[in-house]
N, C-alpha and C. Protein backbone atom coordinates (compact mmCIF):
# COMPACT_ATOMS: atom_id res chain seq x y z
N UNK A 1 51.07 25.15 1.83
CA UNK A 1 50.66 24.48 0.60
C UNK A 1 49.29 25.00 0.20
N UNK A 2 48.77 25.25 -1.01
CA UNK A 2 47.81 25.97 -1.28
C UNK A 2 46.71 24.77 -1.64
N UNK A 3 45.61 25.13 -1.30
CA UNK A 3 44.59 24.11 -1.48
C UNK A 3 44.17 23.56 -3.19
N UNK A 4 44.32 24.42 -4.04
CA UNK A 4 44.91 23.23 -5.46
C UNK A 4 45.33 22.33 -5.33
N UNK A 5 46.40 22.77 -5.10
CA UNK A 5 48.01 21.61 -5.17
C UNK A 5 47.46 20.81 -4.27
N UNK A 6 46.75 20.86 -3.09
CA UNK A 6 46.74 19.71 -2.09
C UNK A 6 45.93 19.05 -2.59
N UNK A 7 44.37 19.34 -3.18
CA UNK A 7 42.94 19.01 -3.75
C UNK A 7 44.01 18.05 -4.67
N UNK A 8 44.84 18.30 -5.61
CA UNK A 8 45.40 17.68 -6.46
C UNK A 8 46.00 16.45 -6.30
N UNK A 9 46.84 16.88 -5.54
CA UNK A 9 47.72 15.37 -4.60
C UNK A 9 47.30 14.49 -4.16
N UNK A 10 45.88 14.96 -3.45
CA UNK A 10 45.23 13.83 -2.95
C UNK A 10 44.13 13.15 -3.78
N UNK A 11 43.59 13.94 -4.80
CA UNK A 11 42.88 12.81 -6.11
C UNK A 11 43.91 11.97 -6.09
N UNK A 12 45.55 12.31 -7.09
CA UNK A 12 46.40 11.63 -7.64
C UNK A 12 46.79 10.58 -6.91
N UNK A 13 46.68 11.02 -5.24
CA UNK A 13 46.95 9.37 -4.43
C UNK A 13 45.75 8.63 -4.01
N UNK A 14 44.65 8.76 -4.39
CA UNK A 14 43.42 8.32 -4.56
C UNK A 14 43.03 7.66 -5.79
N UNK A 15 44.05 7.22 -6.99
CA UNK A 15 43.48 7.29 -8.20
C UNK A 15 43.71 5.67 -8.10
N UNK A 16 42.64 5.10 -9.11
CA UNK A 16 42.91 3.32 -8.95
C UNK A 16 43.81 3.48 -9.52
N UNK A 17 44.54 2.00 -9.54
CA UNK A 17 45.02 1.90 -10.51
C UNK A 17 45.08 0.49 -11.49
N UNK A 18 45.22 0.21 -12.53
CA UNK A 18 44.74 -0.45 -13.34
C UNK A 18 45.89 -2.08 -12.68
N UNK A 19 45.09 -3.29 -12.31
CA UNK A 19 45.87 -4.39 -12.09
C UNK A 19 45.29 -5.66 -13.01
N UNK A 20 46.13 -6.46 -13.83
CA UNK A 20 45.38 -7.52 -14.39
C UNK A 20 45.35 -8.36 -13.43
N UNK A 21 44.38 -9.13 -13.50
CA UNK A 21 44.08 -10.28 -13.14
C UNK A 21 44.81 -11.57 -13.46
N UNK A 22 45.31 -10.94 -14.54
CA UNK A 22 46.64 -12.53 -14.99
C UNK A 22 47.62 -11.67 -15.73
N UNK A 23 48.66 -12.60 -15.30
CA UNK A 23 50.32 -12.16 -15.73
C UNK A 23 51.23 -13.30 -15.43
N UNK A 24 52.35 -13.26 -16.04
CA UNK A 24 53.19 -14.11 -15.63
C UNK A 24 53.60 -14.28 -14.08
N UNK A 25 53.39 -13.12 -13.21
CA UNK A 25 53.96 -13.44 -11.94
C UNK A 25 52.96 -14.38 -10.93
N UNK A 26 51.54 -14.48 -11.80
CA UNK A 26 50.99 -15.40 -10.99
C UNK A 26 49.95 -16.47 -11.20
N UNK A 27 51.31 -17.27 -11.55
CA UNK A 27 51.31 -18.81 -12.04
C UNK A 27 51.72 -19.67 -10.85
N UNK A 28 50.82 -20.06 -10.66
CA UNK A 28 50.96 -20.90 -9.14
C UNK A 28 50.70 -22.60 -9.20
N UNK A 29 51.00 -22.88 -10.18
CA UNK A 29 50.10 -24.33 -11.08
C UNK A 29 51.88 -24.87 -10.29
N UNK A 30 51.73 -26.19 -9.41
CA UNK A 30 52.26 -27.08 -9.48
C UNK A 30 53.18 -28.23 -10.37
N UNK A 31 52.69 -28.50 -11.37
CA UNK A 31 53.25 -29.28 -12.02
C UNK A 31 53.86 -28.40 -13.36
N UNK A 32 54.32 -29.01 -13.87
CA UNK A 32 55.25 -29.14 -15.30
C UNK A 32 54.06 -28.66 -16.45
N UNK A 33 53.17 -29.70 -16.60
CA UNK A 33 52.59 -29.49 -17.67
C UNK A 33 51.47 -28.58 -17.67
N UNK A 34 51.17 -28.50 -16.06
CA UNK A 34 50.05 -26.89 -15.39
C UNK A 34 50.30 -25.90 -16.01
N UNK A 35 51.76 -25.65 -15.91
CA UNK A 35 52.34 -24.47 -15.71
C UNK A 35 52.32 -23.48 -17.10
N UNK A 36 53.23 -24.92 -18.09
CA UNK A 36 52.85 -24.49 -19.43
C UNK A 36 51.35 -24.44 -19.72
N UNK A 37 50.21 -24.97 -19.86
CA UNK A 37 49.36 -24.27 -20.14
C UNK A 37 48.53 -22.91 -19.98
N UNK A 38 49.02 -22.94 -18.26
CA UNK A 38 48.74 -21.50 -17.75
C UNK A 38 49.70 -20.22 -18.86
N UNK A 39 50.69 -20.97 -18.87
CA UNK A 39 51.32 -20.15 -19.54
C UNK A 39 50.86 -19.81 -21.14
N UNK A 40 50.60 -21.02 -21.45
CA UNK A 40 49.69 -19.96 -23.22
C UNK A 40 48.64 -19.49 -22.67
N UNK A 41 47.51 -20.36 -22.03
CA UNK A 41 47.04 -19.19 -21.99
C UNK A 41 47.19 -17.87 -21.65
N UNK A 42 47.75 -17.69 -20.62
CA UNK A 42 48.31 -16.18 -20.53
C UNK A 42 48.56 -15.22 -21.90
N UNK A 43 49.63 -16.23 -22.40
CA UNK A 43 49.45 -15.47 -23.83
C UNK A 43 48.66 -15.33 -24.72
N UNK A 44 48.03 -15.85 -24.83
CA UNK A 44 46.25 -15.91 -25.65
C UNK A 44 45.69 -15.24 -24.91
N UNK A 45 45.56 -14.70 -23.63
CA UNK A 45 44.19 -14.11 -23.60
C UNK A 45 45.20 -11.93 -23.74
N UNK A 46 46.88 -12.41 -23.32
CA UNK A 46 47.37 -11.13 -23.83
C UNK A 46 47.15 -10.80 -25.07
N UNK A 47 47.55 -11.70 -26.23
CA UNK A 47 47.25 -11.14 -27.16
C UNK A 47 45.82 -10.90 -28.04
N UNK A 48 44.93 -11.70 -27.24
CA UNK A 48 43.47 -11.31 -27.36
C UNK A 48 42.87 -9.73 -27.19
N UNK A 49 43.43 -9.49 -26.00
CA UNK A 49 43.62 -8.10 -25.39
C UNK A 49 44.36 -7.06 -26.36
N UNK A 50 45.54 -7.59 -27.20
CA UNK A 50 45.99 -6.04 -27.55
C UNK A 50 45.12 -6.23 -28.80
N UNK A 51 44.54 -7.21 -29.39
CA UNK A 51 44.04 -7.38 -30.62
C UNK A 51 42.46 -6.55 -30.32
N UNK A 52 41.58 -6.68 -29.72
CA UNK A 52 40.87 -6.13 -29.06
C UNK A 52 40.84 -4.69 -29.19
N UNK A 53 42.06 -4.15 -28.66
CA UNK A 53 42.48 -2.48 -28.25
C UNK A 53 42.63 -2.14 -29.29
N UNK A 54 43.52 -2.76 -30.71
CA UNK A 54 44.41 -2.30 -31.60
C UNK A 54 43.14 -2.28 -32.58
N UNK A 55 42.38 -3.42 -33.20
CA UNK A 55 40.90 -3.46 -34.01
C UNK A 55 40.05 -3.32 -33.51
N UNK A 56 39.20 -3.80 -32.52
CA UNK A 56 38.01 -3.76 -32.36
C UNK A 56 37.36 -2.25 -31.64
N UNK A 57 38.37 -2.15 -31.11
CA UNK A 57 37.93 0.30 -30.30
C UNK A 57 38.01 0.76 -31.39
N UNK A 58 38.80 1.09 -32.46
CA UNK A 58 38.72 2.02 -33.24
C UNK A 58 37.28 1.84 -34.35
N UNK A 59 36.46 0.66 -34.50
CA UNK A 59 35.94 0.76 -35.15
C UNK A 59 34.41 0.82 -34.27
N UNK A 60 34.18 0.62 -33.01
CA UNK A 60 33.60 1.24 -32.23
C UNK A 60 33.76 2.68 -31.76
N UNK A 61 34.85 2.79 -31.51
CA UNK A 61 34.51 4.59 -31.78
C UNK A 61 34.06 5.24 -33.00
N UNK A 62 34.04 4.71 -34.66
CA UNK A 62 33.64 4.78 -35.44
C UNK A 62 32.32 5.42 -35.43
N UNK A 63 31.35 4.14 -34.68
CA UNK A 63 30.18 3.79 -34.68
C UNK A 63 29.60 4.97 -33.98
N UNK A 64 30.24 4.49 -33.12
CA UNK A 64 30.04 5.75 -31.77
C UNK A 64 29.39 7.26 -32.53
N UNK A 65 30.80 7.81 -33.29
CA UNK A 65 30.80 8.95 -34.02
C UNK A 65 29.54 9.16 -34.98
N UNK A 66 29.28 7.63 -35.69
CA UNK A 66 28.37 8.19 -36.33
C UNK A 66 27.15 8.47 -35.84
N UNK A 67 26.75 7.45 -34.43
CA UNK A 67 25.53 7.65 -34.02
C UNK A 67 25.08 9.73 -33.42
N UNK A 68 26.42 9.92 -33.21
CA UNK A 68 26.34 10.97 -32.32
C UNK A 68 26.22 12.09 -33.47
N UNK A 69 26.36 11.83 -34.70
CA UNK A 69 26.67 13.12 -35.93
C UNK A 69 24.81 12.67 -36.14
N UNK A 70 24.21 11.54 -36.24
CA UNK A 70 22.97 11.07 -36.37
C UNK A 70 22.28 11.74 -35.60
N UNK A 71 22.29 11.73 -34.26
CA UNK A 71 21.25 12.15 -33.33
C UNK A 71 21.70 13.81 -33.30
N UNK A 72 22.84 14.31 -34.06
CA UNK A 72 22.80 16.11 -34.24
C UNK A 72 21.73 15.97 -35.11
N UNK A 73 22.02 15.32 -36.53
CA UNK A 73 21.13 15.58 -37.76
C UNK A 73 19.88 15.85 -37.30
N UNK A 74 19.22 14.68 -36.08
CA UNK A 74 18.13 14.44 -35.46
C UNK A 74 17.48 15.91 -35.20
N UNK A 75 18.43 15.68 -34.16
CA UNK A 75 17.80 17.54 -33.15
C UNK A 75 17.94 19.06 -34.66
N UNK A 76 18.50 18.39 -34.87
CA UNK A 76 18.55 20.12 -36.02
C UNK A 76 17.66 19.64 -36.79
N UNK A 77 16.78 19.01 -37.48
CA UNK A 77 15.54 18.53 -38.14
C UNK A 77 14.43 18.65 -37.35
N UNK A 78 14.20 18.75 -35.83
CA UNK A 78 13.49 18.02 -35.08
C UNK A 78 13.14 20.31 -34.51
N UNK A 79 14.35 20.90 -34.53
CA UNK A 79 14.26 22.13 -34.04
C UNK A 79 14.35 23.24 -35.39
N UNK A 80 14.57 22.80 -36.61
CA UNK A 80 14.33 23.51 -37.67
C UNK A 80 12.41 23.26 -38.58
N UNK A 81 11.82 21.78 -37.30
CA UNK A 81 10.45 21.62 -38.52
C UNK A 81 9.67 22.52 -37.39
């Protein structure tokens, strides 16, 4: 086996991997009426999460972009005076 491929294999079985902290499989609430609440919330804080991913990153990477086109303007003003 050539030392790439191995260097490789063993990042890839080294790599985290992503686990939530809440899901449906672990609802451990006792009662009836526990259970259902665990259960919206679950769904409230899922769909908090894709709402999050779906609006709120793209308009932070936005930001992101502009700061970074800003601080070029910067240095090319800063190395053209």
């Amino acid at each position: 086996m050539n030392v790439t491929r191995l260097k490789a294999s063993f990042e890839k079985a080294n790599e985290p991997t992503y686990l939530p902290t809440y899901g449906l499989a672990r609802i451990y609430a006792k009662l009836k009426e526990t259970s259902e609440t665990s259960i919206h919330l679950i769904f409230i804080v899922m769909n908090l999460e894709k709402r999050l991913r779906v609006f709120i990153l793209p308009i932070l990477k936005t930001w992101e972009n502009i700061i970074f086109m800003f601080r070029i303007m910067i240095k090319g003003a800063l190395i053209s005076a």
